[in-house]
N, C-alpha and C. Protein backbone atom coordinates (compact mmCIF):
# COMPACT_ATOMS: atom_id res chain seq x y z
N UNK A 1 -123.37 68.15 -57.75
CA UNK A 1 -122.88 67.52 -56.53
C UNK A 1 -122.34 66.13 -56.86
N UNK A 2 -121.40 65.81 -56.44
CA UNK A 2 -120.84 64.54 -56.34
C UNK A 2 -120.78 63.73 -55.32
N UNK A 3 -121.12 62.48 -55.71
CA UNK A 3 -121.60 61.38 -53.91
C UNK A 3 -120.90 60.23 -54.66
N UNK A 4 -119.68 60.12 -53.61
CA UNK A 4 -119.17 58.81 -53.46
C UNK A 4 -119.65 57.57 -52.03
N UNK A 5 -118.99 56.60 -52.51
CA UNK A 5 -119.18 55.74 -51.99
C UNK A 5 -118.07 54.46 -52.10
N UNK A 6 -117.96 53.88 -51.05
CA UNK A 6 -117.19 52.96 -50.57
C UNK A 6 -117.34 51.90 -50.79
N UNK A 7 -117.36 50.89 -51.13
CA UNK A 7 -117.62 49.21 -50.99
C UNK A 7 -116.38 48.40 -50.72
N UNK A 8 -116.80 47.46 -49.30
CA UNK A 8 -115.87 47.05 -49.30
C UNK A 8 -116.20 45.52 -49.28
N UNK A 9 -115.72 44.33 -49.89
CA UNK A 9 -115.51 43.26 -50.27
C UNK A 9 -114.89 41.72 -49.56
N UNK A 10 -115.62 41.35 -49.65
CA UNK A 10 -115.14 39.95 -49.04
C UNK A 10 -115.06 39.13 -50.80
N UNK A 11 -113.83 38.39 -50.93
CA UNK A 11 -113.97 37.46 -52.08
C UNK A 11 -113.73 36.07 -52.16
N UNK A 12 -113.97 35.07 -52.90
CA UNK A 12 -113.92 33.87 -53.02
C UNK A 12 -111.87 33.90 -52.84
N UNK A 13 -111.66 32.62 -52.44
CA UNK A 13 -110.27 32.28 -52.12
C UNK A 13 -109.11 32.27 -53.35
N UNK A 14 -108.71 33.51 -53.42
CA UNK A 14 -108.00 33.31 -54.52
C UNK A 14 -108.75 34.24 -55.84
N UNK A 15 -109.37 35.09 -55.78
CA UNK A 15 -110.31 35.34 -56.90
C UNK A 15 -110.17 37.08 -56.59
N UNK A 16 -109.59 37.54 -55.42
CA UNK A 16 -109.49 38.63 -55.26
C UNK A 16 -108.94 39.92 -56.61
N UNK A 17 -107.86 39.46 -57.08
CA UNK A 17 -107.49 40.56 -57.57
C UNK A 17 -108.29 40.41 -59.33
N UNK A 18 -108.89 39.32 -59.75
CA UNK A 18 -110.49 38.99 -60.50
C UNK A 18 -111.40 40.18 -60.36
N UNK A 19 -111.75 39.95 -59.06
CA UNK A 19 -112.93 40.59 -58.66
C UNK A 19 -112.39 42.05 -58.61
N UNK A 20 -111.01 42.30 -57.92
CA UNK A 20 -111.33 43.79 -58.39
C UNK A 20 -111.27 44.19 -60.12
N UNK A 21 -110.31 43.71 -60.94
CA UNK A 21 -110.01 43.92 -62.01
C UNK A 21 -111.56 44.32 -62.58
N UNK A 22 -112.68 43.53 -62.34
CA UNK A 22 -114.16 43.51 -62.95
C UNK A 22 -114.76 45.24 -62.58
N UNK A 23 -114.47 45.06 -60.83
CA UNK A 23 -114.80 46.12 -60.57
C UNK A 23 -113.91 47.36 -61.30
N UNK A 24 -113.29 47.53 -61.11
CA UNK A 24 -112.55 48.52 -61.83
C UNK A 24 -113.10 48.81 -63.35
N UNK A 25 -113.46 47.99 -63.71
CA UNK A 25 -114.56 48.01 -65.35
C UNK A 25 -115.83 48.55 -64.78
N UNK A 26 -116.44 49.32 -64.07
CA UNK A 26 -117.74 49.57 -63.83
C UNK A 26 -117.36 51.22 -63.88
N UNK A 27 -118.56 51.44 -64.59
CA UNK A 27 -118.55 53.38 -64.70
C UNK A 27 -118.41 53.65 -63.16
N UNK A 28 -118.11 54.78 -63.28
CA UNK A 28 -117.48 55.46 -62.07
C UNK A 28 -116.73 54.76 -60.80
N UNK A 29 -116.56 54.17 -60.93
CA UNK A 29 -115.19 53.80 -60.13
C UNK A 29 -113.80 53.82 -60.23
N UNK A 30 -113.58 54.80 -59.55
CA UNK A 30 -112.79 55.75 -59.65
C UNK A 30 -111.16 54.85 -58.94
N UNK A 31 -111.15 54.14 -58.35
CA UNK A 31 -110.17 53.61 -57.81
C UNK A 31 -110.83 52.36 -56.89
N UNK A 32 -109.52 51.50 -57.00
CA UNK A 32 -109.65 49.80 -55.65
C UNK A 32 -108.64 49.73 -55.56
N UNK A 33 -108.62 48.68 -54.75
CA UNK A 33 -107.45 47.98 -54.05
C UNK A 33 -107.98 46.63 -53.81
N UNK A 34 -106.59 45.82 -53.37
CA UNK A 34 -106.65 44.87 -52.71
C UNK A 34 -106.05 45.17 -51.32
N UNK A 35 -107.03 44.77 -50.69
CA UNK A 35 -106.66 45.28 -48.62
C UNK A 35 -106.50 43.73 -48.00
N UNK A 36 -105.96 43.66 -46.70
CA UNK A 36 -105.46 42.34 -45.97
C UNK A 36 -106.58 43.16 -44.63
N UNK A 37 -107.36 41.83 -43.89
CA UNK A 37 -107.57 42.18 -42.97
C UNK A 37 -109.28 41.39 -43.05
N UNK A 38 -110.39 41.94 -42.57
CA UNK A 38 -111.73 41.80 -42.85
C UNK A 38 -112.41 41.34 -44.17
N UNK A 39 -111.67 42.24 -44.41
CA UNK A 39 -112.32 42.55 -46.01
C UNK A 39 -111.03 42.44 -47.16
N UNK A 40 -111.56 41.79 -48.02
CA UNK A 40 -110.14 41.67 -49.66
C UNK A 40 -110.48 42.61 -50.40
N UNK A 41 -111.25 43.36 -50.55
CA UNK A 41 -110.77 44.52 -51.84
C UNK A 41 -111.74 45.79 -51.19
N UNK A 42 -111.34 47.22 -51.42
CA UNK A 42 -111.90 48.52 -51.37
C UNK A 42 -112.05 48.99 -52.54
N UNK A 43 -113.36 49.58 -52.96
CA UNK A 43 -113.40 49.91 -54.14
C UNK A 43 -113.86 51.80 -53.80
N UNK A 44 -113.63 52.55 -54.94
CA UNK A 44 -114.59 54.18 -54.75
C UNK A 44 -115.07 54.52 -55.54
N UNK A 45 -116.24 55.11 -55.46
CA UNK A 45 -117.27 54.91 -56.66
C UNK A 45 -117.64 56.60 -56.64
N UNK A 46 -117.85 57.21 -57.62
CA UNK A 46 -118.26 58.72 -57.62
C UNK A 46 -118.83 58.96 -58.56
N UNK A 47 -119.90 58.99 -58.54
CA UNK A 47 -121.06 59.79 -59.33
C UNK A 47 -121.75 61.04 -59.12
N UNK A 48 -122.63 61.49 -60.02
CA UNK A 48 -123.19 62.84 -60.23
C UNK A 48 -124.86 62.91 -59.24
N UNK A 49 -125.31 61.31 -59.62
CA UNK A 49 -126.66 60.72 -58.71
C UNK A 49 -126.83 60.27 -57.92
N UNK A 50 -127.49 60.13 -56.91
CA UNK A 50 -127.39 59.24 -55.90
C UNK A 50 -127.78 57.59 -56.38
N UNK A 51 -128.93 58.10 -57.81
CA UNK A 51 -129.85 56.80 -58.06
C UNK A 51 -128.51 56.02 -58.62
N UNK A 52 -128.08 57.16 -59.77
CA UNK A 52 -126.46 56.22 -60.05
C UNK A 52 -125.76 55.20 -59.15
N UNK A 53 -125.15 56.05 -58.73
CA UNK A 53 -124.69 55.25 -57.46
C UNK A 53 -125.23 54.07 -57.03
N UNK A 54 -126.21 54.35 -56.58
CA UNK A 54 -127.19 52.77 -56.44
C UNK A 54 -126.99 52.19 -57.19
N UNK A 55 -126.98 52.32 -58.63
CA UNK A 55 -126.80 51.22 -59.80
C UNK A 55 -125.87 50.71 -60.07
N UNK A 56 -124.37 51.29 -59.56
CA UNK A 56 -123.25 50.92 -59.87
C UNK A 56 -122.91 50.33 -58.31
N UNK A 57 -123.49 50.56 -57.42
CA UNK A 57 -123.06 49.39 -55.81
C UNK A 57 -123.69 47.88 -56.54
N UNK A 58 -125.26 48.17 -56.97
CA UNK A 58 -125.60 46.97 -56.91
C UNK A 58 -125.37 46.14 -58.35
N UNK A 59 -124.43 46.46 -59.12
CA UNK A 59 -123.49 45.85 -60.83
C UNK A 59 -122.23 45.39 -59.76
N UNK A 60 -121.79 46.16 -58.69
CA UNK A 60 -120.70 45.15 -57.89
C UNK A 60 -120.91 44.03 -57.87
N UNK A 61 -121.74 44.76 -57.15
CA UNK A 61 -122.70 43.63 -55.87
C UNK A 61 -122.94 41.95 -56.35
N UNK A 62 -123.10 42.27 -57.88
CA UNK A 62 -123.39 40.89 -58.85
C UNK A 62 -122.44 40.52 -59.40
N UNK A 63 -120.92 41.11 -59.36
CA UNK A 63 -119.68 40.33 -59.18
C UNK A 63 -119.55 38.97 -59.05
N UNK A 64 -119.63 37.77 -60.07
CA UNK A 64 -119.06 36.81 -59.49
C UNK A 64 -117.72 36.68 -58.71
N UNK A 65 -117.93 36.06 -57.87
CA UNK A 65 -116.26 35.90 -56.48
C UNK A 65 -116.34 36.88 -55.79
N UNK A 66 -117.63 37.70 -55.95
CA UNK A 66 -118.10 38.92 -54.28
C UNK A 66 -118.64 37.97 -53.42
N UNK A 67 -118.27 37.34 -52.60
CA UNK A 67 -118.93 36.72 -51.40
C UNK A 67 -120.30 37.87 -50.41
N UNK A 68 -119.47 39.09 -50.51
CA UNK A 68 -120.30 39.63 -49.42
C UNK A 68 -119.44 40.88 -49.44
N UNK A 69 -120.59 42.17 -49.36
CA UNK A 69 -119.92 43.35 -49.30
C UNK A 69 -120.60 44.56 -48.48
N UNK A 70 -120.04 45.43 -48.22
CA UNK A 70 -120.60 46.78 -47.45
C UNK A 70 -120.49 48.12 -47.72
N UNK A 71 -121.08 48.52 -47.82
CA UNK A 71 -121.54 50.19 -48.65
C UNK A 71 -121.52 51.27 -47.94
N UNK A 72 -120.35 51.94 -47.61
CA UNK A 72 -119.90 53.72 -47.03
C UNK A 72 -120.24 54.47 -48.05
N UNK A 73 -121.11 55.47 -47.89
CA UNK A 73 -121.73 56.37 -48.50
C UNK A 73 -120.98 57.77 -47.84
N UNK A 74 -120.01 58.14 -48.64
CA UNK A 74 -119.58 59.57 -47.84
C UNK A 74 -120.69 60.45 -48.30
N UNK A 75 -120.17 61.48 -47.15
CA UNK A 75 -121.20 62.76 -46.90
C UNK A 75 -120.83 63.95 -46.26
């Protein structure tokens, strides 16, 4: 089974396309962007585990220039 997940990103001023580039270096993340609106970057994350998964939201999560982020768990 495969469980993705969403994170979406608030970043320091100017540090956006940083912060995704980092993200984009993390196992299973599969694709980002940079988005205009709420939030500066979407990231998608797909793994085989759920525990995975957990491990690779919270290696974002410790992103320097992540201000603040939120976690869609598709299903």
């Amino acid at each position: 089974m495969v469980f993705t997940a969403f994170v979406l990103g608030v970043c320091q001023i100017g540090k956006e396309r940083e912060v995704l580039e980092r993200c984009l270096g993390v196992k299973g993340v599969v694709e980002g962007t940079v988005v205009f609106g709420e939030y500066d970057i979407i990231v998608k994350i797909q793994t085989q585990d759920v525990k995975e998964l957990s491990k690779r939201v919270e290696e974002i999560r410790r992103i320097e220039g992540l201000l603040r982020s939120a976690t869609l768990i598709s299903i």
